[in-house]
N, C-alpha and C. Protein backbone atom coordinates (compact mmCIF):
# COMPACT_ATOMS: atom_id res chain seq x y z
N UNK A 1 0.85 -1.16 0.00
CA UNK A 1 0.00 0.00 0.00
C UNK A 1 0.90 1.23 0.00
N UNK A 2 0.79 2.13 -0.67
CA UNK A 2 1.12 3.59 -0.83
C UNK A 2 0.11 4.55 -1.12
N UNK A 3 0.99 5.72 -0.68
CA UNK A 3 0.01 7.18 -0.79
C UNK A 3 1.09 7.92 -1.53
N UNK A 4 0.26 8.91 -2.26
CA UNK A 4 1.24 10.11 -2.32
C UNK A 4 0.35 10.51 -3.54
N UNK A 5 0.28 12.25 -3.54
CA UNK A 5 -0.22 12.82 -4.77
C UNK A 5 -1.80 12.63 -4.81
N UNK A 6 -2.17 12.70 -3.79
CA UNK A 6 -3.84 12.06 -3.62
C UNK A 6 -4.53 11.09 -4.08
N UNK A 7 -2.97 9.65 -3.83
CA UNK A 7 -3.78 9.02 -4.61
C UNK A 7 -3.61 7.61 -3.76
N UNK A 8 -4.29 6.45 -3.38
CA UNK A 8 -3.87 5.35 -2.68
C UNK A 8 -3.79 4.34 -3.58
N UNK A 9 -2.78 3.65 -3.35
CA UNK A 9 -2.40 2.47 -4.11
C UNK A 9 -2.47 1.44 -3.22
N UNK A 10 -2.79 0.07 -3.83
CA UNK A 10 -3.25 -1.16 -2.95
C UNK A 10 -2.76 -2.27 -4.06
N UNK A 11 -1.84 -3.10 -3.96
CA UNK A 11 -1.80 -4.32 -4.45
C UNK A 11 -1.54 -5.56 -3.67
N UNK A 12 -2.03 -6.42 -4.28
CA UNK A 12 -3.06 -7.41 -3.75
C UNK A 12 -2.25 -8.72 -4.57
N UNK A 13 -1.27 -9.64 -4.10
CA UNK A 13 -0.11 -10.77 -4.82
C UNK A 13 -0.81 -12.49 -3.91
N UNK A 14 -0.92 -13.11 -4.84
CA UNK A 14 -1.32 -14.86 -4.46
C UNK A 14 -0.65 -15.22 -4.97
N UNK A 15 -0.54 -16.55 -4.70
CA UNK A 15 0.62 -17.59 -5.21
C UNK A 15 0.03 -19.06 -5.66
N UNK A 16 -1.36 -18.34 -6.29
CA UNK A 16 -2.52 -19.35 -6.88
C UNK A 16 -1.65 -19.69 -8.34
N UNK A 17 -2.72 -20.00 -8.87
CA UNK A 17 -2.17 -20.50 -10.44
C UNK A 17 -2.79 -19.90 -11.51
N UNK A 18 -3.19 -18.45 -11.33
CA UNK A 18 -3.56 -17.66 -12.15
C UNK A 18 -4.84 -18.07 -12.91
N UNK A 19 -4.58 -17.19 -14.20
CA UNK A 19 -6.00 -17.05 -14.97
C UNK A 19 -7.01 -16.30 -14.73
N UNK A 20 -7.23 -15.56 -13.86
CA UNK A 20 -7.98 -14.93 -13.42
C UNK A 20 -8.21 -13.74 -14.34
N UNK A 21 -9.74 -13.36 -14.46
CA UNK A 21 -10.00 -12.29 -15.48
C UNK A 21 -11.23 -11.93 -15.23
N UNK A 22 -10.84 -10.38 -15.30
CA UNK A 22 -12.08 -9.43 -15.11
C UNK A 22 -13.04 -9.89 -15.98
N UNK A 23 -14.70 -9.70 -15.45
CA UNK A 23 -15.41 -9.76 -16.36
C UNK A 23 -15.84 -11.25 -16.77
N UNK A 24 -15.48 -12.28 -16.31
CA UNK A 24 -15.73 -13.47 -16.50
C UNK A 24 -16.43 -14.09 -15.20
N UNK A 25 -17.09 -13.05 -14.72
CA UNK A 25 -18.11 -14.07 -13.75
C UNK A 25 -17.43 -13.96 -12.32
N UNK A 26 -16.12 -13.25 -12.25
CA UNK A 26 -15.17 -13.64 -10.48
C UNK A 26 -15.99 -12.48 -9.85
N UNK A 27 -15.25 -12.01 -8.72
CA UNK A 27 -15.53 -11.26 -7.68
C UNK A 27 -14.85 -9.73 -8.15
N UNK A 28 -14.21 -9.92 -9.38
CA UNK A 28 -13.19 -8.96 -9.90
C UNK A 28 -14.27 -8.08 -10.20
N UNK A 29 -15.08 -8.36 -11.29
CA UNK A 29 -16.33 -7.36 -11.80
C UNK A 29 -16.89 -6.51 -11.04
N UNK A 30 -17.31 -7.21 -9.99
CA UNK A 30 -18.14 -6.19 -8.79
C UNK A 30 -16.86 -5.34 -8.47
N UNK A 31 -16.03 -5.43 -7.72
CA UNK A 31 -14.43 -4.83 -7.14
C UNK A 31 -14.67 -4.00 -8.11
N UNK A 32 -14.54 -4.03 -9.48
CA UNK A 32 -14.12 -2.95 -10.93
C UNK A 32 -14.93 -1.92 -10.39
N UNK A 33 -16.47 -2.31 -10.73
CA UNK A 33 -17.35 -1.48 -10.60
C UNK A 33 -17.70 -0.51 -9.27
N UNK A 34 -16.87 -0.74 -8.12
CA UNK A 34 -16.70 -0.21 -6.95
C UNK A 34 -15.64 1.44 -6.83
N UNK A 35 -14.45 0.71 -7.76
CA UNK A 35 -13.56 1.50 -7.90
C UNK A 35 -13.55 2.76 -9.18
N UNK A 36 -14.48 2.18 -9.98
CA UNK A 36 -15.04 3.18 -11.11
C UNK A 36 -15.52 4.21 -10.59
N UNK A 37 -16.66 3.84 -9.61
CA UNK A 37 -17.62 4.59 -9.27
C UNK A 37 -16.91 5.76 -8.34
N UNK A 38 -16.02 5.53 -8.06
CA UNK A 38 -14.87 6.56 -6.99
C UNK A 38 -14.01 7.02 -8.13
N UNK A 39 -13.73 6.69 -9.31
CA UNK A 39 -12.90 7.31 -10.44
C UNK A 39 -11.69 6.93 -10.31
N UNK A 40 -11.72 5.55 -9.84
CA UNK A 40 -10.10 4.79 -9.46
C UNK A 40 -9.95 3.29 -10.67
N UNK A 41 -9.14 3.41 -10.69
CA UNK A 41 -8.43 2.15 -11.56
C UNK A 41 -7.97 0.46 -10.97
N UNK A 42 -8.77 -0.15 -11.33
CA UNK A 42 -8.45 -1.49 -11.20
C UNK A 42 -7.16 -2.18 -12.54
N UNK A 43 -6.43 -3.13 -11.95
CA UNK A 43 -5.67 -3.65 -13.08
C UNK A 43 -5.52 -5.34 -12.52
N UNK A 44 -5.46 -6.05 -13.58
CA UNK A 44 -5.29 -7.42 -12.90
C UNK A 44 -3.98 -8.12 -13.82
N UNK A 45 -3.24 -8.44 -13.54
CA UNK A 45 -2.54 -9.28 -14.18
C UNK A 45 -2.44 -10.72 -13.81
N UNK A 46 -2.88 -11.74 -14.68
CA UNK A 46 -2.74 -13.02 -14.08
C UNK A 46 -2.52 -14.31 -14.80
N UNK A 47 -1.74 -13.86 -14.95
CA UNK A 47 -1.21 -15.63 -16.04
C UNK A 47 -1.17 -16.66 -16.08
N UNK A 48 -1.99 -17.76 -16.57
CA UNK A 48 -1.80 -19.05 -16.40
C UNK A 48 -0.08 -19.46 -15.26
N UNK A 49 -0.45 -20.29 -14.67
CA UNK A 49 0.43 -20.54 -13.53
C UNK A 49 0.55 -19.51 -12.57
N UNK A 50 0.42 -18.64 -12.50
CA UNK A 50 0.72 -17.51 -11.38
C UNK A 50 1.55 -16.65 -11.73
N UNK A 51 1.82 -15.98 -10.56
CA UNK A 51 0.85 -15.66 -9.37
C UNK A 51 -0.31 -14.27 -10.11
N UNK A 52 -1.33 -14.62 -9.63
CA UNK A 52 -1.99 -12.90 -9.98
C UNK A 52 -1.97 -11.75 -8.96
N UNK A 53 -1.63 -10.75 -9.71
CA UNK A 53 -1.75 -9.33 -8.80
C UNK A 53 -2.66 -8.18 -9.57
N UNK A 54 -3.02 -8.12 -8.40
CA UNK A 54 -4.59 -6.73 -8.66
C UNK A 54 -3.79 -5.91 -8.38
N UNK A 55 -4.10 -4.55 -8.69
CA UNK A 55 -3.43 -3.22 -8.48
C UNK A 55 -4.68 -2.30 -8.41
N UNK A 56 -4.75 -1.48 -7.15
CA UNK A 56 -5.94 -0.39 -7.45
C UNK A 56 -5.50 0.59 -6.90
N UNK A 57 -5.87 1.61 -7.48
CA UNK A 57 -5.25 2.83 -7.18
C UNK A 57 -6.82 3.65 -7.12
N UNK A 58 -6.66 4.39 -6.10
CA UNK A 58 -8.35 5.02 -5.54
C UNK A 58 -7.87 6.81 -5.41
N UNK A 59 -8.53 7.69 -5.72
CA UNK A 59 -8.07 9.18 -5.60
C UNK A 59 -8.81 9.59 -4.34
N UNK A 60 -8.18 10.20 -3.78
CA UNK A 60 -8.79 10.70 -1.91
C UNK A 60 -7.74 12.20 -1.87
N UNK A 61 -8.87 12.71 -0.93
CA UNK A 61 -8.24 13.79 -0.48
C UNK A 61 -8.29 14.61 0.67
């Protein structure tokens, strides 16, 4: 987690076996639509075998 520049950053690392993707039915979709609605950015990277990491960055002030 970091701050700086009004902005909070949060990433989020497992040591699952990836694949994971927005928009396909996970828990990711709802999360997206949480962070939209605040004008913040979700990112997922997750590759077959692992590990996946979410990245969200939320604007506060």
């Amino acid at each position: 987690m970091a701050q700086g520049e009004g902005r909070l950053t949060l990433v989020v690392r497992d040591d699952g076996c990836g694949g994971a993707v927005v928009g396909a039915g996970s828990g990711l979709t709802g999360l997206l639509g949480r962070v939209r609605a605040v004008d913040g950015m979700l990112e997922c990277h997750s590759p077959v075998g692992g590990p996946t990491v979410v990245r969200v960055v939320l604007p506060y002030q």
